[in-house]
Protein backbone atom coordinates (compact mmCIF):
# COMPACT_ATOMS: atom_id res chain seq x y z
CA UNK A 1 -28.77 -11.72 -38.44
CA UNK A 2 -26.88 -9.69 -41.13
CA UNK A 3 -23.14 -10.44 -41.74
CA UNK A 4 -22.87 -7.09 -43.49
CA UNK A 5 -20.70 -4.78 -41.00
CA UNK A 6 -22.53 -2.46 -39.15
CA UNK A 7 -20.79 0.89 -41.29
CA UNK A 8 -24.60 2.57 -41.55
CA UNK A 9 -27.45 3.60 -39.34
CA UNK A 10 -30.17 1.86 -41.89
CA UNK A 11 -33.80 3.19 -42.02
CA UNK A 12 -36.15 0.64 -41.71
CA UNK A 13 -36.78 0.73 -45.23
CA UNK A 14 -36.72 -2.03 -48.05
CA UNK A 15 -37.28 -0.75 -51.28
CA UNK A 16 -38.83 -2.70 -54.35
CA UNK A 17 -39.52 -0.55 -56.96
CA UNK A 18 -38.38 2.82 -58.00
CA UNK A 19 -40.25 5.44 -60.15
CA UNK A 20 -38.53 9.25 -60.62
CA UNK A 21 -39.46 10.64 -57.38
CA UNK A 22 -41.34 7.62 -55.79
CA UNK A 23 -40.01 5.07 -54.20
CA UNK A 24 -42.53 1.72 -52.80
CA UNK A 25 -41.12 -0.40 -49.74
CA UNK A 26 -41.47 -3.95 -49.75
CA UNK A 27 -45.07 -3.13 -47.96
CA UNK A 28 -45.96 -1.05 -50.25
CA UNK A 29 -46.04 1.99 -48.62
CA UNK A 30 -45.30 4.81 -51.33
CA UNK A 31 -42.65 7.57 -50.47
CA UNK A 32 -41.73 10.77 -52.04
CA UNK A 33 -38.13 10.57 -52.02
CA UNK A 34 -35.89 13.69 -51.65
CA UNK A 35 -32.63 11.96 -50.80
CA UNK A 36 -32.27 10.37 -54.60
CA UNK A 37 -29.71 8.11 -53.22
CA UNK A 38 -27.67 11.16 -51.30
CA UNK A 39 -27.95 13.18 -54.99
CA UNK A 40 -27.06 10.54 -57.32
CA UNK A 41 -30.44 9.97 -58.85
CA UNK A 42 -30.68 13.67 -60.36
CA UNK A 43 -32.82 12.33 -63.92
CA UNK A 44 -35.32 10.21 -60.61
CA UNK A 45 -35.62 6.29 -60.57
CA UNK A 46 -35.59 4.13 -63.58
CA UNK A 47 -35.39 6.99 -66.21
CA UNK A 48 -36.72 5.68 -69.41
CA UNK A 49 -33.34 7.57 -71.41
CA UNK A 50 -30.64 5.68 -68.81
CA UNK A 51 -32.64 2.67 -68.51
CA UNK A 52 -32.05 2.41 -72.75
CA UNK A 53 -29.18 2.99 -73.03
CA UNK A 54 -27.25 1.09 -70.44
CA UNK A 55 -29.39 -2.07 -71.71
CA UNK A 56 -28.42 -1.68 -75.14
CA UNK A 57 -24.71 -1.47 -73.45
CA UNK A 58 -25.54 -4.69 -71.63
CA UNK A 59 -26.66 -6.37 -74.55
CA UNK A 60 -23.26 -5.69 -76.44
CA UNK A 61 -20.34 -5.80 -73.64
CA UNK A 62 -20.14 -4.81 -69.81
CA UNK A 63 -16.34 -4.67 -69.35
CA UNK A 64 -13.17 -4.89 -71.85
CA UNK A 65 -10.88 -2.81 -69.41
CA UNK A 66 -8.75 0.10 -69.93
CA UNK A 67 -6.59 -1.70 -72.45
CA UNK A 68 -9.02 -1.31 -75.04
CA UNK A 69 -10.99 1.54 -76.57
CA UNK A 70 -13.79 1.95 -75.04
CA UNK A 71 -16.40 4.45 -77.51
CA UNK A 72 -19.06 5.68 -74.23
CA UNK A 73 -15.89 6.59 -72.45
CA UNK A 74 -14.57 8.69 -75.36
CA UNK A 75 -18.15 10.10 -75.84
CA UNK A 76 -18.41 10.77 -72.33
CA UNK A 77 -15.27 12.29 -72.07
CA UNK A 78 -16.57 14.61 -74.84
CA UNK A 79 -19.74 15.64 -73.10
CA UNK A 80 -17.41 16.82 -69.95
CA UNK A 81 -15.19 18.85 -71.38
CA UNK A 82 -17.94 20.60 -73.98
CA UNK A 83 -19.53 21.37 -70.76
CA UNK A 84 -16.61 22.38 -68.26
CA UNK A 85 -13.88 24.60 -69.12
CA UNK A 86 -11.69 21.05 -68.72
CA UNK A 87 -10.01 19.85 -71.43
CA UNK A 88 -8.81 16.00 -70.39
CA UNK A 89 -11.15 13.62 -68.09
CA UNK A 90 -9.86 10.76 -66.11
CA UNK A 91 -12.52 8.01 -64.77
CA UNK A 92 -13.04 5.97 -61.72
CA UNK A 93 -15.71 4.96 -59.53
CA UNK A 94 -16.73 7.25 -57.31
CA UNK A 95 -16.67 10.88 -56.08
CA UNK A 96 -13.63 9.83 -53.55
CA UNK A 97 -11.63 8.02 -55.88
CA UNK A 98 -12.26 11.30 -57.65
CA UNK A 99 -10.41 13.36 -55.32
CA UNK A 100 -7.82 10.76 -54.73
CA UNK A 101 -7.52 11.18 -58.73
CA UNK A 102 -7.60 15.02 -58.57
CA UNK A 103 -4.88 15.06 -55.38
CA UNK A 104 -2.30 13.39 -56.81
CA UNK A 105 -2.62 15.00 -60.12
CA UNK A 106 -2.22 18.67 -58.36
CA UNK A 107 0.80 16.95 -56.72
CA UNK A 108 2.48 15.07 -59.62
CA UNK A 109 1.70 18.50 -61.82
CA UNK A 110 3.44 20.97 -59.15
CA UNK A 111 5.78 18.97 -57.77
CA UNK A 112 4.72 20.26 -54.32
CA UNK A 113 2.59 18.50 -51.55
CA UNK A 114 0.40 20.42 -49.58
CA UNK A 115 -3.10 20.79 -50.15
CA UNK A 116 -5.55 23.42 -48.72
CA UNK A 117 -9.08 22.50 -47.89
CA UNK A 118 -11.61 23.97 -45.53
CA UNK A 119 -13.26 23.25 -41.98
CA UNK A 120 -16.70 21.66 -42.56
CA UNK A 121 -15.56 20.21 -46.01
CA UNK A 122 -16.78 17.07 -47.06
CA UNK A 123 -14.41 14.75 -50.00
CA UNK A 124 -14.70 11.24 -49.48
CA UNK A 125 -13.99 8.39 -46.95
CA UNK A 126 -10.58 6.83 -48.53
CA UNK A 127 -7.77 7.90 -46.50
CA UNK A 128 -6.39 10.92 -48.48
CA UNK A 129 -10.05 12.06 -49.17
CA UNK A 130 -10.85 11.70 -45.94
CA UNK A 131 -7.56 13.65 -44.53
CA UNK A 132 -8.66 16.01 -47.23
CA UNK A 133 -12.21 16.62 -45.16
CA UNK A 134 -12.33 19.15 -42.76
CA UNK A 135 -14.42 17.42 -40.30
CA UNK A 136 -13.07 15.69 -36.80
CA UNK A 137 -16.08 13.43 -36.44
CA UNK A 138 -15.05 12.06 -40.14
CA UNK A 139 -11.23 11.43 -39.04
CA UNK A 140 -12.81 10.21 -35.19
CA UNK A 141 -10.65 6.99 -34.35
CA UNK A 142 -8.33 6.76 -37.58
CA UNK A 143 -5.00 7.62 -36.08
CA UNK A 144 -2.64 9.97 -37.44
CA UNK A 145 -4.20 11.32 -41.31
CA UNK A 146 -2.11 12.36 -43.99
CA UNK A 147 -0.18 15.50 -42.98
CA UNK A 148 -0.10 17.30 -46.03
CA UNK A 149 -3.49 18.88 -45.88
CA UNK A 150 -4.83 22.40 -43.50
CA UNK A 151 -7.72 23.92 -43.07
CA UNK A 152 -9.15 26.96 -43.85
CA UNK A 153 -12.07 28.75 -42.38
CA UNK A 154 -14.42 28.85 -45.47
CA UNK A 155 -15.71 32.50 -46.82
CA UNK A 156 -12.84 33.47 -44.89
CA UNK A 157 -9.62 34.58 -47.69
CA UNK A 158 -7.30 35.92 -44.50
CA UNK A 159 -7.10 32.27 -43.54
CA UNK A 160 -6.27 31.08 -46.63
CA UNK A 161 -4.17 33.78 -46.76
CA UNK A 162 -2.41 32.70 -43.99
CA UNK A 163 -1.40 28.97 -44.80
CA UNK A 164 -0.02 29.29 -48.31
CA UNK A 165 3.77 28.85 -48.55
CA UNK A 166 6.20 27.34 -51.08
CA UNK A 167 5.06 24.15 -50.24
CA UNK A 168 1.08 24.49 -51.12
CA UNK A 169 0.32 22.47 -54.60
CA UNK A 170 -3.85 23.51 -54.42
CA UNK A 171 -7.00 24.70 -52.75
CA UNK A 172 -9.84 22.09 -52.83
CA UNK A 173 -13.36 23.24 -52.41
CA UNK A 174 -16.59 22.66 -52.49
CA UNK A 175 -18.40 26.50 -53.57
CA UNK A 176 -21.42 24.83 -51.81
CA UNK A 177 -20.54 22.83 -48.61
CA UNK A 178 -23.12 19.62 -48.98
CA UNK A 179 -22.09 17.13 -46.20
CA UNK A 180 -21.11 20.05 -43.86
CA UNK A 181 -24.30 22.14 -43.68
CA UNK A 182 -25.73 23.02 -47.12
CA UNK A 183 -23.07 26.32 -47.12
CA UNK A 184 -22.86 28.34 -50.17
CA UNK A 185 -19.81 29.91 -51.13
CA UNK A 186 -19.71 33.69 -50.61
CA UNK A 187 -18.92 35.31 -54.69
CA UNK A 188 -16.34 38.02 -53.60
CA UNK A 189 -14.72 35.03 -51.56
CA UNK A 190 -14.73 32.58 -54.62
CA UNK A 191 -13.52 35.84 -56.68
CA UNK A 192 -10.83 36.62 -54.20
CA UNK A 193 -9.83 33.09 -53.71
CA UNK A 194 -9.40 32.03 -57.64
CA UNK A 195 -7.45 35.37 -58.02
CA UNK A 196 -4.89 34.12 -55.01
CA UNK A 197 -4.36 30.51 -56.22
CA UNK A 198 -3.34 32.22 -59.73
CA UNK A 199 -1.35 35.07 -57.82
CA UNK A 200 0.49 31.92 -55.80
CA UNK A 201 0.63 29.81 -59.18
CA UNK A 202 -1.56 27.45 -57.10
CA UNK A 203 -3.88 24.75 -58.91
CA UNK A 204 -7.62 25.43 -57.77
CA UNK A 205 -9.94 22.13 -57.20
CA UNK A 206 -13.48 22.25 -57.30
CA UNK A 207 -15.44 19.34 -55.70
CA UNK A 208 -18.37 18.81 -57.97
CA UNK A 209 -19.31 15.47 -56.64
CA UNK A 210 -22.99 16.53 -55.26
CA UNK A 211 -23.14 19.80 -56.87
CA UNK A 212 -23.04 19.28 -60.30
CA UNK A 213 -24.65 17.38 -63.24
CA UNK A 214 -27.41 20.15 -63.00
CA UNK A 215 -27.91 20.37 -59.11
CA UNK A 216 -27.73 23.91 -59.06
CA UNK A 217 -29.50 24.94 -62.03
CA UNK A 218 -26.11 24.79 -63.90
CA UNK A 219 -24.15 21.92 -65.16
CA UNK A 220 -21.69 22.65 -62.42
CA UNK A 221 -21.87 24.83 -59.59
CA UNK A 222 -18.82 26.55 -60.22
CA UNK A 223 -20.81 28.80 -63.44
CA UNK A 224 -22.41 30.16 -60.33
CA UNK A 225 -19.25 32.31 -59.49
CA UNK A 226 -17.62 32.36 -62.67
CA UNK A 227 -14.61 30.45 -61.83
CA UNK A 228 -12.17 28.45 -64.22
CA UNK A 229 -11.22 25.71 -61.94
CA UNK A 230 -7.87 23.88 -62.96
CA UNK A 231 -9.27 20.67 -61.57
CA UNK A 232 -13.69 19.73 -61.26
CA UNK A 233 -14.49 16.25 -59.55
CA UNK A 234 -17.88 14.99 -60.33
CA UNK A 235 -19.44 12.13 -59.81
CA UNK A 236 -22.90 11.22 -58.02
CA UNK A 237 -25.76 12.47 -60.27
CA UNK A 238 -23.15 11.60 -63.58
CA UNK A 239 -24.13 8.16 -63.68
CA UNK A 240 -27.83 8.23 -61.85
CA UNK A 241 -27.21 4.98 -59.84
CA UNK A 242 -24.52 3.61 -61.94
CA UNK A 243 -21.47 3.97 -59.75
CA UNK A 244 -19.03 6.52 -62.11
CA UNK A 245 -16.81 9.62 -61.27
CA UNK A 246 -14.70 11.71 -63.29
CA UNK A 247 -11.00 13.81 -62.86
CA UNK A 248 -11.13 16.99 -65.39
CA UNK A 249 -8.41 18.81 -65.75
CA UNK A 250 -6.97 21.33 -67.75
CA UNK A 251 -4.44 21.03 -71.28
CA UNK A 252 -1.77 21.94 -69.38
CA UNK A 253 -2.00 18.70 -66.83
CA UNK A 254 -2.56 16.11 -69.79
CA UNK A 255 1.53 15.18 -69.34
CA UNK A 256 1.61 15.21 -65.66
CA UNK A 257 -1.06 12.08 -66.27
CA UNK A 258 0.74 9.92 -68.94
CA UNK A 259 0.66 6.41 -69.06
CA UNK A 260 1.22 4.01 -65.42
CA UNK A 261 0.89 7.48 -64.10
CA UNK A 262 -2.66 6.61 -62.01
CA UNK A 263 -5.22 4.19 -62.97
CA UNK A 264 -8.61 2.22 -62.12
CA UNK A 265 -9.71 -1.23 -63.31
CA UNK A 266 -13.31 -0.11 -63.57
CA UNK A 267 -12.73 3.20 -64.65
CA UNK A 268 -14.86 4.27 -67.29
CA UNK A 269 -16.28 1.02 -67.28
CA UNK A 270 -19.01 0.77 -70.74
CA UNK A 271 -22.04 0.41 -68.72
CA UNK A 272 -21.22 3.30 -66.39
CA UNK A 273 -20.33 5.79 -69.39
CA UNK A 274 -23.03 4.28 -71.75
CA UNK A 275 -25.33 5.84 -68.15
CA UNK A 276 -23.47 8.55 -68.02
CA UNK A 277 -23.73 9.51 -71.78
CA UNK A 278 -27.67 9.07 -71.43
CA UNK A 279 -27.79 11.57 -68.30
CA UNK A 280 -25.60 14.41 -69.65
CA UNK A 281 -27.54 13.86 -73.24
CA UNK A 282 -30.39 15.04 -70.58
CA UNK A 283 -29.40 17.29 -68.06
CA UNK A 284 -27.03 19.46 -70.11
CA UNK A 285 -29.62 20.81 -72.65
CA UNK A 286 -30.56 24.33 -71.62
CA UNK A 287 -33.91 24.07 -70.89
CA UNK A 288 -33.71 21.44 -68.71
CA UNK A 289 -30.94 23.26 -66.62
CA UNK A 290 -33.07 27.03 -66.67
CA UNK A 291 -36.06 24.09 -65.18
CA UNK A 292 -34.18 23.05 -62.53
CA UNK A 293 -33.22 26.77 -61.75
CA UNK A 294 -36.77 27.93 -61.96
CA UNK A 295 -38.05 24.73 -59.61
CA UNK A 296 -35.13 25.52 -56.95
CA UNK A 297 -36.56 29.23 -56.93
CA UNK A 298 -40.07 28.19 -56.68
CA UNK A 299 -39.86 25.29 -54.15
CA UNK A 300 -37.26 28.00 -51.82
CA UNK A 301 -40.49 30.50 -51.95
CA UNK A 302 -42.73 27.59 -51.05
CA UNK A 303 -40.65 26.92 -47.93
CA UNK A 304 -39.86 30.31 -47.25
CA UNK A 305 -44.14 31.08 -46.75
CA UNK A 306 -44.69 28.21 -44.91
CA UNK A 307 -41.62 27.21 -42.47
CA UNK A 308 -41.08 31.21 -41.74
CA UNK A 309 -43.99 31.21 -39.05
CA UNK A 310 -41.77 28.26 -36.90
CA UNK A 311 -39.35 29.63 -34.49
CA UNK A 312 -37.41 26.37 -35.19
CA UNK A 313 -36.20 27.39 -38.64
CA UNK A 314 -33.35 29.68 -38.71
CA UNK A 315 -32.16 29.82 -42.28
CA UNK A 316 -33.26 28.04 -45.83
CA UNK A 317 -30.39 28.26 -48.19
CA UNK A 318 -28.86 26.74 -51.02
CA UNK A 319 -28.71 26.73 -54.70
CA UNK A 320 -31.35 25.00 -57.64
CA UNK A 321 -32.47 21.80 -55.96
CA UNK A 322 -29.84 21.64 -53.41
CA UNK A 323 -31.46 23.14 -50.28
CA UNK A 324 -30.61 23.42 -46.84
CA UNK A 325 -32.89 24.03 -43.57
CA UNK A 326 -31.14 25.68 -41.21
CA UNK A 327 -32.61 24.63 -37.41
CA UNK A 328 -32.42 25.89 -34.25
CA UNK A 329 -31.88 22.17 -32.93
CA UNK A 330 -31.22 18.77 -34.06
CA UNK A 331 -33.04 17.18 -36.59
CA UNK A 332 -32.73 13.79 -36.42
CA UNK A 333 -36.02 12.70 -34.82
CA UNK A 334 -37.89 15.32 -37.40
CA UNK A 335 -36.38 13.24 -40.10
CA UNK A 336 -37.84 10.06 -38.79
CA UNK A 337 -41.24 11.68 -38.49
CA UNK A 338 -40.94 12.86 -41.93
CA UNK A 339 -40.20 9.03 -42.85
CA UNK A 340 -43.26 8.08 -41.13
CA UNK A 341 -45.65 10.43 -43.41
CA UNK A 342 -44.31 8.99 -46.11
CA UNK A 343 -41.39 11.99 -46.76
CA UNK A 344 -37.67 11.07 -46.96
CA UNK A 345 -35.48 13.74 -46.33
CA UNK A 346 -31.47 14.22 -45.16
CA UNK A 347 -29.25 15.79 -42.59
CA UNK A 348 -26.44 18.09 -43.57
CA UNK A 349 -25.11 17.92 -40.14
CA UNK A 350 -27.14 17.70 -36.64
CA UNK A 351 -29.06 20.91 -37.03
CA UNK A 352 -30.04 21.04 -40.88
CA UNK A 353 -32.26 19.27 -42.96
CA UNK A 354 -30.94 18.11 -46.69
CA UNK A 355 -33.31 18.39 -49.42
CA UNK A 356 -32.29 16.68 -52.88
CA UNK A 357 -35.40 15.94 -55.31
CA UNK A 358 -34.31 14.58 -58.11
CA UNK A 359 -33.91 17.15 -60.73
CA UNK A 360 -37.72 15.86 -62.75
CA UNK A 361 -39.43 16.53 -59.55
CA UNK A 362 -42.61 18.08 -60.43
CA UNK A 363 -44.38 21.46 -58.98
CA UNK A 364 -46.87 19.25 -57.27
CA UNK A 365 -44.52 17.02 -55.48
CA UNK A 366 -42.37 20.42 -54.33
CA UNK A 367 -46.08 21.66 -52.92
CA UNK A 368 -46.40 18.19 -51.44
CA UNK A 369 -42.72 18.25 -49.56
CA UNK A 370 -43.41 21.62 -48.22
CA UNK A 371 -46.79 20.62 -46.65
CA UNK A 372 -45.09 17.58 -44.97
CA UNK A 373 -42.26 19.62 -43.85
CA UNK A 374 -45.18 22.40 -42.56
CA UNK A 375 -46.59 19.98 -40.58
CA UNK A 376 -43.57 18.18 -39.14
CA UNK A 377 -41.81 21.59 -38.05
């Protein structure tokens, strides 16, 4: 009998040993894995780069604290901002912590207290992130959440439209909805939206927490609609298994963050960064990025001529190798089937299927998801 609480409905799954897209239970029974740990395993299992470098890091020091200089934090720090249009990063664990980070430095920064989000959003499970989440069946049995967030209707600027007043700090978004249904952002919406938070002298947050570190084909899904967020969260693929997120911001923040202002005892820890370092030294090079793009493009036409014939499948959308399988049901038990043939596969929701390779999936392995996902449909 476990003594772990009951928080997740587990898969009958054990796994022993990892291998980029291939993951062996504890029978050995070999699965091609398309969940890489809910997107945090973008580089696959065990990459030979991460697995180097975070030994070396273990093999020298594994925690010092934020007292100290800590050189993989500054490097990492480096890599960010060279590849954002931030400017300052703050570290902590994880993506929520990373929009608990990002809300109170839009508050502390404006001096105001509301925060817009959207209906469907997904940020996190602490108690502002999770107030932050437009979802009822995340909030389900909490009591009252923190009142300064509303919801807009996303794609939809009238309704943002129509809860900004002098109180409104931000507007925190994800320009692809992961948790909430695999929802991309509409362009003239993200164009119309960045214009009104600078119109309103509002701060604009970007969730990046599943979307970036190369998900989309980009180093952060943002690039996709030309944006220049005030605020990116990322975390998830930034330290491939190594639990790491990350608060940039823009110059003009840096003093509304100044010392005892927040803070996180692991933050930034060396053998997170030292990961982190080894991913980004990976991900962010330009030809891996235009791979990922032309993969995403190639496994969507894959799907598209083989899941088109089922009256089942409504919609495949998404961006790079974040895709979405819109259904005209629930998907749950299709899932478990998948499981069964050796396929593992998410939910975005009851009625869409997830689909997150990690990013070094090969052509082969795409032709060998869309078979099982032929069959299965």
């Amino acid at each position: 009998m476990s003594s772990i609480f009951p928080t997740y409905a587990r898969w009958d799954v054990t796994v022993q040993k990892a291998e980029g897209a291939i993951l062996i239970d504890t029978n050995e029974k070999e699965y091609l894995d398309f969940t890489s740990g809910i997107g945090v395993c973008n580089l696959g299992h065990n990459h030979p780069v991460v697995h180097q470098k975070v030994k070396e890091q273990l093999d020298q020091v594994w925690h010092v604290s934020n007292l100290f200089h800590i050189p993989t934090q500054e490097q990492a720090a480096q890599m960010l901002t060279e590849h954002s249009c931030g400017d300052y990063v703050f570290f902590c664990n994880s993506g929520a912590e990373g929009n608990e980070g990002a809300i109170k430095l839009a508050r502390k920064y404006t001096g105001k207290w509301k925060i817009i989000s959207f209906k469907q959003s997904f940020h996190g499970r602490t108690f502002g992130s999770m107030s932050a989440t437009g979802q009822e069946k995340i909030h389900e049995g909490y009591g009252p959440l923190l009142p300064q967030f509303e919801y807009a209707v996303f794609n939809d600027i009238g309704s943002v439209k129509s809860l900004i007043d002098d109180k409104v700090a931000a507007v925190m978004i994800e320009v692809i909805q992961g948790e909430g249904g695999v929802h991309p952002a509409d362009p003239q919406f993200m164009a119309e939206l960045q214009q009104l938070c600078i119109d309103h002298d509002l701060l604009l947050i970007v969730d990046e927490v599943q979307t970036g570190i190369g998900r989309t084909g980009k180093a952060f899904a943002y690039e996709h609609y030309n944006l220049s967020p005030d605020i990116i969260v990322s975390a998830k693929g930034l330290g491939n298994g190594f639990p790491i997120g990350a608060v940039i911001g823009k110059e003009k923040l840096k003093e509304a963050f100044g010392p005892g202002s927040h803070g996180s005892t692991y933050g930034g820890n060396p053998l997170a960064t030292a990961a982190a370092c080894a991913v980004m030294s990976q991900v962010f090079q330009p030809e891996f990025l235009q791979e990922v793009e032309l993969k995403g493009n190639y496994f969507k036409k894959l799907l598209n001529e083989k899941l088109t014939s089922s009256n089942f499948v409504k919609e495949i959308k998404g961006k790079g190798l974040m895709i979405g399988i819109e259904c005209d049901g629930e998907v749950g038990t299709l899932i478990t089937k998948m499981r069964e043939k050796g396929f593992l596969a998410l939910s975005a929701g009851p009625t869409v299927i997830r689909l997150l390779p990690p990013l070094t999936v090969t052509n082969e392995q795409l032709e060998q998801a869309a078979t099982v996902l032929a069959e299965v449909l």
